[in-house]
N, C-alpha and C. Protein backbone atom coordinates (compact mmCIF):
# COMPACT_ATOMS: atom_id res chain seq x y z
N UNK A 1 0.83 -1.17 0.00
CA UNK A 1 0.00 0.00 0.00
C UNK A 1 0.89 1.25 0.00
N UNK A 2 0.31 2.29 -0.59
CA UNK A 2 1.34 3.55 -0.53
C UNK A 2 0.97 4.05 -0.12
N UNK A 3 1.55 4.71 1.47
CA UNK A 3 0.99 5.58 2.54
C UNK A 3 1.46 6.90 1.76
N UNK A 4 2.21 7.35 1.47
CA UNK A 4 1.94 8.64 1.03
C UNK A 4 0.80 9.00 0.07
N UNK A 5 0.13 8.01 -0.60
CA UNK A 5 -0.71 8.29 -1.27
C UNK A 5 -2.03 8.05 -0.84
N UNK A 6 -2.28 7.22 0.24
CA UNK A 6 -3.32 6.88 0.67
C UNK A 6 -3.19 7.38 2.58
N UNK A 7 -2.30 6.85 2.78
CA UNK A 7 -2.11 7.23 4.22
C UNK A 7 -2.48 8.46 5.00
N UNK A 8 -2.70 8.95 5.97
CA UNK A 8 -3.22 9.89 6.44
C UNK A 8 -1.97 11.13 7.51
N UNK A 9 -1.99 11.79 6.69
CA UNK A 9 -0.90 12.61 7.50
C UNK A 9 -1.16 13.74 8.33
N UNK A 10 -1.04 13.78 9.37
CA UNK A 10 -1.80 14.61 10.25
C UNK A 10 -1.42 15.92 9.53
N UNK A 11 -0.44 16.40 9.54
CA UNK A 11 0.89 17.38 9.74
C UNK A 11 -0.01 18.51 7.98
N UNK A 12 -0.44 17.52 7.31
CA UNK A 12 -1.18 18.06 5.73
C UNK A 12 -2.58 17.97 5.88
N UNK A 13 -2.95 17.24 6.88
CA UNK A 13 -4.20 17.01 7.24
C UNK A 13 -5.47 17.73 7.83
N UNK A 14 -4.58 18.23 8.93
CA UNK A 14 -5.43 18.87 10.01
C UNK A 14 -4.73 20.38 9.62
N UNK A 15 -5.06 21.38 10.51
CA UNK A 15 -4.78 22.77 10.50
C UNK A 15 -4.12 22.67 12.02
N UNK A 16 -3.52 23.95 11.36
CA UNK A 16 -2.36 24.36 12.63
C UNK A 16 -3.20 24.15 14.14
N UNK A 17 -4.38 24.59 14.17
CA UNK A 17 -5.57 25.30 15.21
C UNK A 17 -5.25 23.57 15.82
N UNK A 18 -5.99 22.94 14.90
CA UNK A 18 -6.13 21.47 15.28
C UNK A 18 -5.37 20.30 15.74
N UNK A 19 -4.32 20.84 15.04
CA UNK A 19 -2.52 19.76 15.53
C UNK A 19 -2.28 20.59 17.00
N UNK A 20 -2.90 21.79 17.06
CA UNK A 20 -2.42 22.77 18.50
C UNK A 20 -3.24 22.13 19.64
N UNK A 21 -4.39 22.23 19.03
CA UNK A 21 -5.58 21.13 20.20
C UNK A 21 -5.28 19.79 20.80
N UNK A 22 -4.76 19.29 19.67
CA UNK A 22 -4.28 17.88 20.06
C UNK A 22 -3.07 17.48 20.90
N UNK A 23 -1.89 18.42 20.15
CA UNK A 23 -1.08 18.36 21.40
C UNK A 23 -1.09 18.84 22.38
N UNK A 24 -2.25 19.88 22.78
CA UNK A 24 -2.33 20.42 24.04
C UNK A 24 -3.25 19.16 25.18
N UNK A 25 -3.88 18.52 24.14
CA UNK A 25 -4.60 17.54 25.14
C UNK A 25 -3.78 16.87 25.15
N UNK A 26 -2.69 16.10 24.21
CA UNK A 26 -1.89 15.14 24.76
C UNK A 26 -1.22 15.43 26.40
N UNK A 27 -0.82 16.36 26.26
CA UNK A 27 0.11 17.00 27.30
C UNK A 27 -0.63 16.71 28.66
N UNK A 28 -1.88 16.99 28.97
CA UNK A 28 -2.67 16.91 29.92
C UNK A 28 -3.19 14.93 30.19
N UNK A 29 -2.29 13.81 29.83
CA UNK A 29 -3.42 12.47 29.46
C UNK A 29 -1.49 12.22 29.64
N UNK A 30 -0.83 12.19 30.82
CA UNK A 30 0.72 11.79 30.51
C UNK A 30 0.32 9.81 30.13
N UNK A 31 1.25 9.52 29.95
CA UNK A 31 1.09 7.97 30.22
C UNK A 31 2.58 7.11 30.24
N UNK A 32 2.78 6.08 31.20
CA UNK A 32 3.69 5.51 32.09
C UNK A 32 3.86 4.13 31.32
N UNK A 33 5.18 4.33 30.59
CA UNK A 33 5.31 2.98 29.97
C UNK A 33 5.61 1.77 30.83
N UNK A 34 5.28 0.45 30.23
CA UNK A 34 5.38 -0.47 31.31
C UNK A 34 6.98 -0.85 31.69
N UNK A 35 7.37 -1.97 31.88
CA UNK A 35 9.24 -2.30 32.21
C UNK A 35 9.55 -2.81 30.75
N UNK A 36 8.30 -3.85 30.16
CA UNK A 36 9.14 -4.27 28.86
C UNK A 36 9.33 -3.55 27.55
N UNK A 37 8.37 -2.27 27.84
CA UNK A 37 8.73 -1.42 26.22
C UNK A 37 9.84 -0.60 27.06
N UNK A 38 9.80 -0.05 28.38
CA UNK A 38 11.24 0.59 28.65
C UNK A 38 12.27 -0.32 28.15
N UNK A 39 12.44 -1.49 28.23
CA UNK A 39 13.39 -2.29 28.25
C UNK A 39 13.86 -2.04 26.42
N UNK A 40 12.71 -2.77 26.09
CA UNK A 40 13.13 -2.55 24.24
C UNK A 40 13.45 -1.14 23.69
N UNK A 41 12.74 -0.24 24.28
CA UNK A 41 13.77 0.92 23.92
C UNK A 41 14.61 1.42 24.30
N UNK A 42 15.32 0.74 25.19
CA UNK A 42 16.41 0.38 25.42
C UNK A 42 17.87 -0.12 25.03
N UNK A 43 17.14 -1.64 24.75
CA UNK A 43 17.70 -2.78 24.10
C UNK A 43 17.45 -2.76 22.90
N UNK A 44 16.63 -3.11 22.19
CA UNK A 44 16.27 -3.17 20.53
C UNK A 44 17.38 -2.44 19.71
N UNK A 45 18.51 -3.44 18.99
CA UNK A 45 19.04 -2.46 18.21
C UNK A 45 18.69 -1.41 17.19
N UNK A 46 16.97 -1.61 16.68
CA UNK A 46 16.37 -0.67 16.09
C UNK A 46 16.11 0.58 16.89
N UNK A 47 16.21 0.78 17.91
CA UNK A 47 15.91 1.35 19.12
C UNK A 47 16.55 2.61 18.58
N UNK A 48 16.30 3.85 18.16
CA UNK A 48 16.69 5.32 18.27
C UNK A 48 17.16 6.03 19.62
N UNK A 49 16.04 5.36 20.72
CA UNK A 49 16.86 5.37 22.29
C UNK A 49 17.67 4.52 22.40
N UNK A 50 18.00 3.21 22.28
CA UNK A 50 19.28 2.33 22.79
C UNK A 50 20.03 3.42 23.70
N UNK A 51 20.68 2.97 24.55
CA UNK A 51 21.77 3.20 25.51
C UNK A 51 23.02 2.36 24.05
N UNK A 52 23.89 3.86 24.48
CA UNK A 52 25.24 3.45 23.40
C UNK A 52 26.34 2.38 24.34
């Protein structure tokens, strides 16, 4: 499937007003990852966090 062509991109999607709403509610809704996704983003050599 071709997400750029079909896929939904917020960022082209929504309006500034609306990406502003959303991350303002994100901000207020925190949420507490469990031990094993801390762990994989951690560990996982795909991991962008890994510990070097």
């Amino acid at each position: 499937m071709d997400l750029k062509r079909y896929g939904w991109d917020p960022a082209r999607d929504l309006s500034a007003e609306e990406l502003q709403q959303i991350l303002a509610a994100a901000e207020s809704q925190p949420v507490e990852p469990n031990a094993r996704t801390l762990n994989l983003l951690q560990t996982d050599p795909a991991s962008p966090f890994k510990d070097a």
